[in-house]
PDB file of N, CA and C in Angstrom:
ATOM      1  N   UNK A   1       3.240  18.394  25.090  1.00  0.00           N
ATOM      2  CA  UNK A   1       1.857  18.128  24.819  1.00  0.00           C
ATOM      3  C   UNK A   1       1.685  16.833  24.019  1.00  0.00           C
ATOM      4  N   UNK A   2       2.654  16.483  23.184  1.00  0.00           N
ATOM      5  CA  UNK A   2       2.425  15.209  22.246  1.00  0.00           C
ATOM      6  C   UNK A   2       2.725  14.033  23.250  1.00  0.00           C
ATOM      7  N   UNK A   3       3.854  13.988  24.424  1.00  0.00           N
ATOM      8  CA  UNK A   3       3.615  13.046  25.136  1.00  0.00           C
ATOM      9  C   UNK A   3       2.721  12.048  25.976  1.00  0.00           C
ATOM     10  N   UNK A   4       1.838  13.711  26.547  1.00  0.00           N
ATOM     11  CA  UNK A   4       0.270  13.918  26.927  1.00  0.00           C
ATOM     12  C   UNK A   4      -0.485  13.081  26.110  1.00  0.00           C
ATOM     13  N   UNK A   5      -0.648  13.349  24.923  1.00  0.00           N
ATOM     14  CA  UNK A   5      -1.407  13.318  24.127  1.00  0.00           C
ATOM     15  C   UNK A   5      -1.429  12.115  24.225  1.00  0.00           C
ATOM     16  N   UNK A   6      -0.301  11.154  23.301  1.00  0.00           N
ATOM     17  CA  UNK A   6      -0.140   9.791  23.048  1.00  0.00           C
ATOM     18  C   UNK A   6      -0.247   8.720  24.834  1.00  0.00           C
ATOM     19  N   UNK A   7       0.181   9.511  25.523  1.00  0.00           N
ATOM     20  CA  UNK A   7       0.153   9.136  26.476  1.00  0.00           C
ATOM     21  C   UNK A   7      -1.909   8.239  26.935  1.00  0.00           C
ATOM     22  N   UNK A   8      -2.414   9.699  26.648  1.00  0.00           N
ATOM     23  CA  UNK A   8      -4.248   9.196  26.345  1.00  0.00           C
ATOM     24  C   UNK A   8      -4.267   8.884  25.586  1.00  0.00           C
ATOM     25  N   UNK A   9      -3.758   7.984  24.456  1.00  0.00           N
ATOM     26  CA  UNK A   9      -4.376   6.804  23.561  1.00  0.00           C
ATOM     27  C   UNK A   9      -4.170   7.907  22.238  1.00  0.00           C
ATOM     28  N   UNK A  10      -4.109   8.987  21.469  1.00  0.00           N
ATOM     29  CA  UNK A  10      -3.491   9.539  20.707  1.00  0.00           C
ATOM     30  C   UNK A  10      -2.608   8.888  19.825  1.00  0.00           C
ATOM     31  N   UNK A  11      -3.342   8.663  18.653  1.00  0.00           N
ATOM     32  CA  UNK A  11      -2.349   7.716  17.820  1.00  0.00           C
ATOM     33  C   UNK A  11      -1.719   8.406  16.747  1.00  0.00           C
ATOM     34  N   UNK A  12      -2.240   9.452  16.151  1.00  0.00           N
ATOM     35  CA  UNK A  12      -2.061  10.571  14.657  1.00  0.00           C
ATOM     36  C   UNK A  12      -1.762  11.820  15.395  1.00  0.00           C
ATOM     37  N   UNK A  13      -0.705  12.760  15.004  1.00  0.00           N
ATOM     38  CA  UNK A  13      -1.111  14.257  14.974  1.00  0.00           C
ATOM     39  C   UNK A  13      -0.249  14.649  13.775  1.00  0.00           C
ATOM     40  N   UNK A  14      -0.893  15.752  13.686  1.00  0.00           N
ATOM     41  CA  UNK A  14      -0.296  16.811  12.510  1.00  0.00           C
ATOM     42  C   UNK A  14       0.218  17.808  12.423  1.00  0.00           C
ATOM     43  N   UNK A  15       1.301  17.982  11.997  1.00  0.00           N
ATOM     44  CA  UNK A  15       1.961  19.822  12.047  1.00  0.00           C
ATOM     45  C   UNK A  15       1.799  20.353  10.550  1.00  0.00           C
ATOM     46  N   UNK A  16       2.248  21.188  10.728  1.00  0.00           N
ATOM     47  CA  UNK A  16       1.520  22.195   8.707  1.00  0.00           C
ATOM     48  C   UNK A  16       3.294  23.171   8.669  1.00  0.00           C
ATOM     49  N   UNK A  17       4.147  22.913   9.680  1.00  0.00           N
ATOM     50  CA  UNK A  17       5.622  23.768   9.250  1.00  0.00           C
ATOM     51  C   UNK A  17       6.471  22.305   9.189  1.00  0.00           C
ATOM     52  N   UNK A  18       7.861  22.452   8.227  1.00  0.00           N
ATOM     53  CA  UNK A  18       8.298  21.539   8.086  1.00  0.00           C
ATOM     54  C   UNK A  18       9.407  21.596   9.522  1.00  0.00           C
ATOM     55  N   UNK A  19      10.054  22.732   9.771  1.00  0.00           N
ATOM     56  CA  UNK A  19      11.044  23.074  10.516  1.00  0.00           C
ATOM     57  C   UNK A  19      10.456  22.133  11.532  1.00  0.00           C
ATOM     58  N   UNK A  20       9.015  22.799  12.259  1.00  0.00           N
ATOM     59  CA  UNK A  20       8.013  21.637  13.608  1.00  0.00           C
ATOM     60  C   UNK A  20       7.967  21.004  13.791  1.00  0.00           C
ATOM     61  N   UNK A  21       7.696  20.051  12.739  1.00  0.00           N
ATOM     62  CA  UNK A  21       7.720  18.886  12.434  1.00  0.00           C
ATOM     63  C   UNK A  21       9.147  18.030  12.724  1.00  0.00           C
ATOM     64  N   UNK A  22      10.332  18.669  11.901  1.00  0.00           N
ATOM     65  CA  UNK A  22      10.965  17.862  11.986  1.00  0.00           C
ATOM     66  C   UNK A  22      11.570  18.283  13.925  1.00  0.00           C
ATOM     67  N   UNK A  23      11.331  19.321  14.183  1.00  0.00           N
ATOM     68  CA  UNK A  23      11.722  19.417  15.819  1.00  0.00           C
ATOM     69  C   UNK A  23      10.977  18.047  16.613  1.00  0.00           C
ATOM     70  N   UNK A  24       9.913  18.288  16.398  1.00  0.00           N
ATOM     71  CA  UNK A  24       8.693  17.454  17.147  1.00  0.00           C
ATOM     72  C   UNK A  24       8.764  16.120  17.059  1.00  0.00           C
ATOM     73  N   UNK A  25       9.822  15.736  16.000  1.00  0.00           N
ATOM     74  CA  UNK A  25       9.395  14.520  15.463  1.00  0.00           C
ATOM     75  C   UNK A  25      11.268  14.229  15.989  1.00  0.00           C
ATOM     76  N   UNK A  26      11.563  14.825  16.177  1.00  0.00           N
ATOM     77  CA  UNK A  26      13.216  14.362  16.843  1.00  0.00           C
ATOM     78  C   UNK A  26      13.668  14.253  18.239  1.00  0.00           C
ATOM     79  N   UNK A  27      12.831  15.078  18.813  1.00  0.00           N
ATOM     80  CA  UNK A  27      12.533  14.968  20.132  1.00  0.00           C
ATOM     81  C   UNK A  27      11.701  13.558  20.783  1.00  0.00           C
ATOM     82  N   UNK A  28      10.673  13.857  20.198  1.00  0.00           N
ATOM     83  CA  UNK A  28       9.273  12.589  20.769  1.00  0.00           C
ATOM     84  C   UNK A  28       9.023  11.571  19.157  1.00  0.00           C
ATOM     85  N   UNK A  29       9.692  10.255  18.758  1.00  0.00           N
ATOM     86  CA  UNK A  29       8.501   9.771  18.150  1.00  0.00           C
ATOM     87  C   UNK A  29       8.579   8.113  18.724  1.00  0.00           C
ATOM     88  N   UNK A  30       7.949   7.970  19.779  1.00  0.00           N
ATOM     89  CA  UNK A  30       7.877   6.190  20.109  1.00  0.00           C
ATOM     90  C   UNK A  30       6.729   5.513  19.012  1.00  0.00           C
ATOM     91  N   UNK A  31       7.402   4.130  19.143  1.00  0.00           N
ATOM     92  CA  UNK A  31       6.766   3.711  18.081  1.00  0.00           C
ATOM     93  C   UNK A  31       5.123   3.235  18.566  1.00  0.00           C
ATOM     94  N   UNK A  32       4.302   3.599  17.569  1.00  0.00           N
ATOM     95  CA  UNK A  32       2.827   3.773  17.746  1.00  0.00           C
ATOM     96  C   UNK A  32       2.366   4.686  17.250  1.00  0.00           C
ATOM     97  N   UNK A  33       2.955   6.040  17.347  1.00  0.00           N
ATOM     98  CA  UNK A  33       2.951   7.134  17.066  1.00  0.00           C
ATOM     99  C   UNK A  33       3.075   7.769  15.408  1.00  0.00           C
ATOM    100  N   UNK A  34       2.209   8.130  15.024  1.00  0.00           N
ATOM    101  CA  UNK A  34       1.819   8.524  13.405  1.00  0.00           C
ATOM    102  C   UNK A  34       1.862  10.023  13.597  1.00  0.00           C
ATOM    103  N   UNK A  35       3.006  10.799  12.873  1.00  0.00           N
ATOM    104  CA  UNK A  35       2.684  11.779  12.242  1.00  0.00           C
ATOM    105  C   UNK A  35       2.636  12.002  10.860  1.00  0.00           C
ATOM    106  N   UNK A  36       1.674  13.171  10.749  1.00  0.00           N
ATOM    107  CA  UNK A  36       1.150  13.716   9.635  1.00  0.00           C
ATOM    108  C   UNK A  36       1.735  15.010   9.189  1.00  0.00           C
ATOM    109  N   UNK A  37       1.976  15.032   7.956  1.00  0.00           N
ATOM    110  CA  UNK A  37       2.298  16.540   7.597  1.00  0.00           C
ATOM    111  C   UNK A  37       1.371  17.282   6.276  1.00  0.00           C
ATOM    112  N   UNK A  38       1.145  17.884   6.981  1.00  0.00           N
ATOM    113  CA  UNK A  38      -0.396  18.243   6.821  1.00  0.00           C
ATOM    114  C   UNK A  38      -0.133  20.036   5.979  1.00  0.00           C
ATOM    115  N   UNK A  39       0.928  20.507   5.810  1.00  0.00           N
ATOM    116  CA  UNK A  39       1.230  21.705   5.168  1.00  0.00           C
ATOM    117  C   UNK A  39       1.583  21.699   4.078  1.00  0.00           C
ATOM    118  N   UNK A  40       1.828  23.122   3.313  1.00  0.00           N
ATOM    119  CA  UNK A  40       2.719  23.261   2.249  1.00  0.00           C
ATOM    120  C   UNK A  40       4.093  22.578   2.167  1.00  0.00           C
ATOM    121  N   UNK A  41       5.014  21.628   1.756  1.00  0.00           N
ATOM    122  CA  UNK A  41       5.599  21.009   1.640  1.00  0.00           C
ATOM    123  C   UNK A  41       7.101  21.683   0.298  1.00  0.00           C
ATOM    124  N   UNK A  42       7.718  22.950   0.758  1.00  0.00           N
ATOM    125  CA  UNK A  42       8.623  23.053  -0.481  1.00  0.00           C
ATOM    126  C   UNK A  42       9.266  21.835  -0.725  1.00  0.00           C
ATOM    127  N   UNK A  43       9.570  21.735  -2.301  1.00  0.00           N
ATOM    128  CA  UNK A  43      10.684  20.569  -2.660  1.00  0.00           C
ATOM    129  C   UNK A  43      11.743  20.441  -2.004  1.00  0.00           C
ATOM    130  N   UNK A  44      12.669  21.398  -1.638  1.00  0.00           N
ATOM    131  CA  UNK A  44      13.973  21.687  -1.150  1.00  0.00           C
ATOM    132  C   UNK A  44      13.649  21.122   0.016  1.00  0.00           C
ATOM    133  N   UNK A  45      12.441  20.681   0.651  1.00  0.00           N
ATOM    134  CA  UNK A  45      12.756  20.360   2.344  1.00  0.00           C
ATOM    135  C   UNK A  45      12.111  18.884   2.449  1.00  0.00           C
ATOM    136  N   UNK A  46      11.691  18.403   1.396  1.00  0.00           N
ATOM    137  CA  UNK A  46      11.317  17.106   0.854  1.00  0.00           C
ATOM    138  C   UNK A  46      11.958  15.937   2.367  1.00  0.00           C
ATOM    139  N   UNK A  47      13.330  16.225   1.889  1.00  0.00           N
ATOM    140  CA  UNK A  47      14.276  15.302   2.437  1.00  0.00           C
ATOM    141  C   UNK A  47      13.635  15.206   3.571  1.00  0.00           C
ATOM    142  N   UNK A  48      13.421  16.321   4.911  1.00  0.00           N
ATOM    143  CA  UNK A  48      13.033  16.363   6.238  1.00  0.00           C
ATOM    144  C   UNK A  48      12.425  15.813   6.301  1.00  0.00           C
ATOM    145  N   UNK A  49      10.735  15.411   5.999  1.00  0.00           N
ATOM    146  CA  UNK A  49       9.894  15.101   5.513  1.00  0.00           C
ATOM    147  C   UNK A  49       9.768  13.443   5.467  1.00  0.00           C
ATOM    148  N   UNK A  50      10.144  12.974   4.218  1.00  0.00           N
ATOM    149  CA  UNK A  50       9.965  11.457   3.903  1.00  0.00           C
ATOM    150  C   UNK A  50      10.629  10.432   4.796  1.00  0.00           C
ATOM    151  N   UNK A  51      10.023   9.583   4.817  1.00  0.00           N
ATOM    152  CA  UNK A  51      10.253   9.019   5.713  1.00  0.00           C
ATOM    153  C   UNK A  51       9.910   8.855   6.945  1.00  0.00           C
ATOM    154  N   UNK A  52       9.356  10.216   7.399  1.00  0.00           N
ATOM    155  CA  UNK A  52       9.257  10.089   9.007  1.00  0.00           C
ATOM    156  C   UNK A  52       7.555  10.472   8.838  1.00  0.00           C
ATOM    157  N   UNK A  53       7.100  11.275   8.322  1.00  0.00           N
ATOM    158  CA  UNK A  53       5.671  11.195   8.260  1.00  0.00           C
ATOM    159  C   UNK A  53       5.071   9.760   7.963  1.00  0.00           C
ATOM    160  N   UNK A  54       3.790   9.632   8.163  1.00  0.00           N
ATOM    161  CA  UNK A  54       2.871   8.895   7.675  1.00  0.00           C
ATOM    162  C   UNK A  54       2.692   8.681   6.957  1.00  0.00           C
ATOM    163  N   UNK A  55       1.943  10.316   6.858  1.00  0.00           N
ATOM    164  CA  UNK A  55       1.171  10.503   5.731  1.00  0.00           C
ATOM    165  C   UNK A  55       1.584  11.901   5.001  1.00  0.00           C
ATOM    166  N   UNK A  56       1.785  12.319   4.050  1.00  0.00           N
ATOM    167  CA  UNK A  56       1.801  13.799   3.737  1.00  0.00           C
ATOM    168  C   UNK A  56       0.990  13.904   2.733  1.00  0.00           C
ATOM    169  N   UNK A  57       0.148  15.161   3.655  1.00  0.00           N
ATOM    170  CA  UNK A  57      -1.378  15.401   2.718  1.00  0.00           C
ATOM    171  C   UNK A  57      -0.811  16.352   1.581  1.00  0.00           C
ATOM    172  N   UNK A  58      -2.300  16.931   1.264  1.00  0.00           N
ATOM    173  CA  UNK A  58      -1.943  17.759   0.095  1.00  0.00           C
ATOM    174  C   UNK A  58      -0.861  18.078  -0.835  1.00  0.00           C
ATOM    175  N   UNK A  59      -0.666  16.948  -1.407  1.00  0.00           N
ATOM    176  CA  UNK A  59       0.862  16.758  -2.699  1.00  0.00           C
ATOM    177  C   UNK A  59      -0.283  17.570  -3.589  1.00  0.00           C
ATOM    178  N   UNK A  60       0.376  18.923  -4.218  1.00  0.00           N
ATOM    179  CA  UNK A  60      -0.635  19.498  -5.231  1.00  0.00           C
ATOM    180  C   UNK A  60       0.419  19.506  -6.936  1.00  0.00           C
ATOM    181  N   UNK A  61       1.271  18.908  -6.836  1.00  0.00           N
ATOM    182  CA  UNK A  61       2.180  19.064  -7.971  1.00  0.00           C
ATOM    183  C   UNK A  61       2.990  17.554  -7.886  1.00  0.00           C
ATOM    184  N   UNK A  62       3.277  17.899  -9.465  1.00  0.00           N
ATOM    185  CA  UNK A  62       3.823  16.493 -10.250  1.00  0.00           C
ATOM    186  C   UNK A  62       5.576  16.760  -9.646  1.00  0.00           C
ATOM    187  N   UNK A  63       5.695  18.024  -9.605  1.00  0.00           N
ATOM    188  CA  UNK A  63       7.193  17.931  -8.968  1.00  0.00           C
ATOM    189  C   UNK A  63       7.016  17.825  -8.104  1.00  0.00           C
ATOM    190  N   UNK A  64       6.825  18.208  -7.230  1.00  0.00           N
ATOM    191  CA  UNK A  64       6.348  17.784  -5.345  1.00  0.00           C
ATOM    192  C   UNK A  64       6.514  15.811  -5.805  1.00  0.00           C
ATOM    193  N   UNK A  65       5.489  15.737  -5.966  1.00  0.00           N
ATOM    194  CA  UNK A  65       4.991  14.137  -6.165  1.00  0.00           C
ATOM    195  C   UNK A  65       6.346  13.392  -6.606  1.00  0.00           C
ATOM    196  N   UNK A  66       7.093  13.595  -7.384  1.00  0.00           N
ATOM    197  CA  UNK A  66       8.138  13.276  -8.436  1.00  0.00           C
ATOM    198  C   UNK A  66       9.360  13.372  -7.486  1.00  0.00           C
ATOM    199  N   UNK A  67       9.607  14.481  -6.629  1.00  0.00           N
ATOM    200  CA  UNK A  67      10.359  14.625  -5.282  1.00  0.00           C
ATOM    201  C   UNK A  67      10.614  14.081  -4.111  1.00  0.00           C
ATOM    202  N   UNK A  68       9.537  13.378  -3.954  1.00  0.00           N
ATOM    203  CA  UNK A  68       8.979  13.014  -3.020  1.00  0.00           C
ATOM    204  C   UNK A  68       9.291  11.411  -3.144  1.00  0.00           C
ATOM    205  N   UNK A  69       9.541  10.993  -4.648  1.00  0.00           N
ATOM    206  CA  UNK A  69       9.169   9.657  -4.684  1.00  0.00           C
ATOM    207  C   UNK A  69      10.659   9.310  -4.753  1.00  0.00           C
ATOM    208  N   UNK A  70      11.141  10.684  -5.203  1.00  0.00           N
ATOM    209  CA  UNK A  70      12.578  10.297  -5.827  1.00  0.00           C
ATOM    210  C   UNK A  70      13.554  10.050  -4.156  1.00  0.00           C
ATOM    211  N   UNK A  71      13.236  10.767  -3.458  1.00  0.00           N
ATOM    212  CA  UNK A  71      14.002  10.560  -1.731  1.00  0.00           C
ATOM    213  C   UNK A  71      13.529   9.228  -1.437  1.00  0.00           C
ATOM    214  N   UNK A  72      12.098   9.096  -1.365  1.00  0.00           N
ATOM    215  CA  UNK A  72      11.604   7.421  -1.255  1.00  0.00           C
ATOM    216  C   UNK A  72      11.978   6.381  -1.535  1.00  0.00           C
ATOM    217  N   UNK A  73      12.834   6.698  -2.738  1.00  0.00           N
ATOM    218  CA  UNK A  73      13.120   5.445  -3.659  1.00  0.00           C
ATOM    219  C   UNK A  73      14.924   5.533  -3.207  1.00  0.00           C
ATOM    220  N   UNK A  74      15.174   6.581  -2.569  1.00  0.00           N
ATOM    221  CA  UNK A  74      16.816   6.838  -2.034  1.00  0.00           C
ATOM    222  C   UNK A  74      16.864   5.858  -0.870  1.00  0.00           C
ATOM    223  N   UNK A  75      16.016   6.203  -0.192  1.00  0.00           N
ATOM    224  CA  UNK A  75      15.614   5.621   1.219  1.00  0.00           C
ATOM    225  C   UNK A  75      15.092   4.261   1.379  1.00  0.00           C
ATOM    226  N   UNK A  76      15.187   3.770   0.468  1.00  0.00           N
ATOM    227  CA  UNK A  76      14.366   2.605  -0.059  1.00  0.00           C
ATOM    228  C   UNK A  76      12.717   2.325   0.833  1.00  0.00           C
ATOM    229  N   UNK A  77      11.938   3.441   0.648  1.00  0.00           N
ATOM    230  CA  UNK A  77      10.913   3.673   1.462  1.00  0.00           C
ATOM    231  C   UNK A  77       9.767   3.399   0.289  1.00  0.00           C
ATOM    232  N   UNK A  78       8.728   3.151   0.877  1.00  0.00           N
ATOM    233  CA  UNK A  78       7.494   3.761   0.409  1.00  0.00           C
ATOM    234  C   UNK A  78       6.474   4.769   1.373  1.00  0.00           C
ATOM    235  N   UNK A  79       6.469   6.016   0.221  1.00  0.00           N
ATOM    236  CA  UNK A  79       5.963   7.249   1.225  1.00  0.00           C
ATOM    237  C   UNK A  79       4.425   7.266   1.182  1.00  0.00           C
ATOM    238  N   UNK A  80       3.814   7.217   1.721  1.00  0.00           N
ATOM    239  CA  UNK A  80       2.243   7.528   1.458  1.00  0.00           C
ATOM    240  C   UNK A  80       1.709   8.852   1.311  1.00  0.00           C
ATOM    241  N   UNK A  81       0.849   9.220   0.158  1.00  0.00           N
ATOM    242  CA  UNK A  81       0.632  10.912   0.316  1.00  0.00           C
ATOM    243  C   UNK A  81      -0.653  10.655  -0.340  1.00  0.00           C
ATOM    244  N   UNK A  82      -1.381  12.039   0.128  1.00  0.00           N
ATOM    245  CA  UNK A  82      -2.324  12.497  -0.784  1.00  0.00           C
ATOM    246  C   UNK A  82      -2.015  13.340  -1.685  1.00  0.00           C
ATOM    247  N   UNK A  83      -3.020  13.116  -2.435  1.00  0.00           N
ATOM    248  CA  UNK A  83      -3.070  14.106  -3.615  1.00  0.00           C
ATOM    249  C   UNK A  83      -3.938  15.303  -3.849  1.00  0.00           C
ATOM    250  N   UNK A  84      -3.847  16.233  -3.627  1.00  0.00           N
ATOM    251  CA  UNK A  84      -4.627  17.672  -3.883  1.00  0.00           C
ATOM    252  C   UNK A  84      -5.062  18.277  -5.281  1.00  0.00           C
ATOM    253  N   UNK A  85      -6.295  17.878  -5.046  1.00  0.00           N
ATOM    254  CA  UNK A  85      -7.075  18.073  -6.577  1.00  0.00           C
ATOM    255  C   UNK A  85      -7.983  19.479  -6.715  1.00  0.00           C
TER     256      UNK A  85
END
């Protein structure tokens, strides 16, 4: 379906499981293609995560946030997230 998708001009999608995500995102990601991770985010799965998203919404914690920056800064990345207030 994401091939579909991007295929019609589909530039963003979002999954909310990390496991999905990282399936979805190992299988299909040509470049153009923005995913979002859009779920609960445990620390422990951080790693899966950075880097390959976009964007990861709802950061609701300073450890999350702090986790997040700390793989970023491994990866020599900058991660983009929101913040959940």
């Amino acid at each position: 379906m994401i091939k579909e998708a991007f295929g019609a001009g589909l530039m963003d999608i979002g999954e909310n499981y990390v496991e999905d995500f990282s399936d979805k995102y190992q299988q299909y990601h040509p470049e153009g293609l923005n995913y979002h991770f859009i779920g609960r985010l445990p620390t422990k799965k951080v790693i899966k995560v950075v880097g390959k998203a976009r964007l990861i919404h709802s950061v609701g914690s300073i450890k999350l946030a702090k986790k997040i920056d700390f793989v970023a800064s491994e990866e020599d990345i900058c991660q983009d997230i929101l913040i959940q207030v």
